[in-house]
C-alpha atoms as a PDB file:
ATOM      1  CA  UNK A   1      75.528  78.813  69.334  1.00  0.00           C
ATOM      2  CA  UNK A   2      77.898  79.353  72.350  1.00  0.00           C
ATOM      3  CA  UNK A   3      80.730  78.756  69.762  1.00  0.00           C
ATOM      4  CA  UNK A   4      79.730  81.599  67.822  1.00  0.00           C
ATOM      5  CA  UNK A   5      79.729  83.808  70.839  1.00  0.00           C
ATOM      6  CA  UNK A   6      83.044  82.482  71.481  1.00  0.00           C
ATOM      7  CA  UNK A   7      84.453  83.383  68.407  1.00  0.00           C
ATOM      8  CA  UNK A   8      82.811  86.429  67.780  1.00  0.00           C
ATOM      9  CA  UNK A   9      85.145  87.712  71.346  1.00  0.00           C
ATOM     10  CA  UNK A  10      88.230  85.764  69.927  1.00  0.00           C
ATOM     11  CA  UNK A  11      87.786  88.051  66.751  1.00  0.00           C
ATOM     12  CA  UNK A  12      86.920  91.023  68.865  1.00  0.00           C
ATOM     13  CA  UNK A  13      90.283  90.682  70.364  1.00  0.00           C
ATOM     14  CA  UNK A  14      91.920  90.108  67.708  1.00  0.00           C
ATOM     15  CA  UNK A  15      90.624  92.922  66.244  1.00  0.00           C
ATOM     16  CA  UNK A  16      91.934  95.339  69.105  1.00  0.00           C
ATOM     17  CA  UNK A  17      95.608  93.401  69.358  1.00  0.00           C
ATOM     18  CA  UNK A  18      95.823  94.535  65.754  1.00  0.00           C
ATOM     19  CA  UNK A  19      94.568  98.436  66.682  1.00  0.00           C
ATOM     20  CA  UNK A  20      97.172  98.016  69.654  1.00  0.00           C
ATOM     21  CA  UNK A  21      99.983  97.065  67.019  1.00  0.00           C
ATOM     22  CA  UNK A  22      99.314  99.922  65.297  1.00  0.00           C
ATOM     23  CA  UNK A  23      99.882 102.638  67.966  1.00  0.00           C
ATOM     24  CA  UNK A  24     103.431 101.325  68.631  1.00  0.00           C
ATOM     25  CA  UNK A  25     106.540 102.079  68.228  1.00  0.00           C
ATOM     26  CA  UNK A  26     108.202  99.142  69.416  1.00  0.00           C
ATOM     27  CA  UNK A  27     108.547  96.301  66.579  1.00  0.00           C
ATOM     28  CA  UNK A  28     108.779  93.490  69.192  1.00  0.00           C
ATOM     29  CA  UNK A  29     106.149  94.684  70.869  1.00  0.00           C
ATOM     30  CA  UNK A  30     104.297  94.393  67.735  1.00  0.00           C
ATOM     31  CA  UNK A  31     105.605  91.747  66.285  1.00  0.00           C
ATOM     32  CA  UNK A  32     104.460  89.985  69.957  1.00  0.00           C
ATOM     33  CA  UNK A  33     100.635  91.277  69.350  1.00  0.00           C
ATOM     34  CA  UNK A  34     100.570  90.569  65.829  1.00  0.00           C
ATOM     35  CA  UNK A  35     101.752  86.876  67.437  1.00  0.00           C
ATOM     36  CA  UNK A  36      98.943  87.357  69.766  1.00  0.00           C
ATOM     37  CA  UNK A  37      96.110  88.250  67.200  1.00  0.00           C
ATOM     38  CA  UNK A  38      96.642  85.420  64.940  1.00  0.00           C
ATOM     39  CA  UNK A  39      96.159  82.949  67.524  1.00  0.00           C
ATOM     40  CA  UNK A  40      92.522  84.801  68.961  1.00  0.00           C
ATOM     41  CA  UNK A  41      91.896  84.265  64.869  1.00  0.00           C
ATOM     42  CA  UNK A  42      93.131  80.745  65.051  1.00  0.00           C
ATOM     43  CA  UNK A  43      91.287  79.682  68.314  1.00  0.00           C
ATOM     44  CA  UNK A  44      88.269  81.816  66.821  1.00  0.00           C
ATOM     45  CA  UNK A  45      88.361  78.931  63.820  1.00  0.00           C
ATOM     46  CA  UNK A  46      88.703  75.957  65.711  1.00  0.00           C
ATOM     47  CA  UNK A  47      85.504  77.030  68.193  1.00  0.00           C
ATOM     48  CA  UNK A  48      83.067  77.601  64.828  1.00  0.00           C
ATOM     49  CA  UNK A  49      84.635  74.797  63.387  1.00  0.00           C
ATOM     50  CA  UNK A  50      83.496  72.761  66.761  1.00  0.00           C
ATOM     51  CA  UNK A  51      80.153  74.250  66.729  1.00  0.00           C
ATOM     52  CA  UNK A  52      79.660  73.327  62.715  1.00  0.00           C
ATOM     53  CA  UNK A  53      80.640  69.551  63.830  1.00  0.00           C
ATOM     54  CA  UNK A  54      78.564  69.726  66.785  1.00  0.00           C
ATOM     55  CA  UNK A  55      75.460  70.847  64.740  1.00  0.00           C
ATOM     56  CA  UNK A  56      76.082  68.043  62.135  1.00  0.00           C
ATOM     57  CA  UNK A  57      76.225  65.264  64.737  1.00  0.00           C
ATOM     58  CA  UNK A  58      72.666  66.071  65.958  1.00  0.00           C
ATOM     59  CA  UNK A  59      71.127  66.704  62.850  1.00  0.00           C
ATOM     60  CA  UNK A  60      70.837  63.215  62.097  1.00  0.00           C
ATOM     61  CA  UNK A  61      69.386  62.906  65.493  1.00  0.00           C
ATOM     62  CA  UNK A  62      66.534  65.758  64.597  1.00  0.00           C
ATOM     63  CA  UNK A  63      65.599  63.825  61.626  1.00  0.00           C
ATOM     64  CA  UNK A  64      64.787  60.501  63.277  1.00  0.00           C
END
């Protein structure tokens, strides 16, 4: 479950690099939190994809 939390706040800031992005001006500036939201989305994957592989390895364990 502490994956989930995790990356529900990844998405979270994800979500406000993209609502940053859209107030600017700039186009490197968001170009750079466009960048910046795609990773929080990326690391956001790979902690629910640890918590899914966590879960299966002691599910085998609950069954015994």
């Amino acid at each position: 479950m502490p994956e989930e939390i995790k990356a529900t706040a990844l998405r979270d800031k994800a979500a406000k690099c993209r609502r940053l992005a859209n107030g600017m001006a700039d186009d490197q500036t968001i170009a750079a939190l466009l960048r910046l939201a795609e990773a929080y989305d990326r690391q956001a994957e790979e902690a629910q994809s640890a918590g899914a592989a966590h879960i299966e390895q002691i599910m085998p364990r609950m069954a015994e």
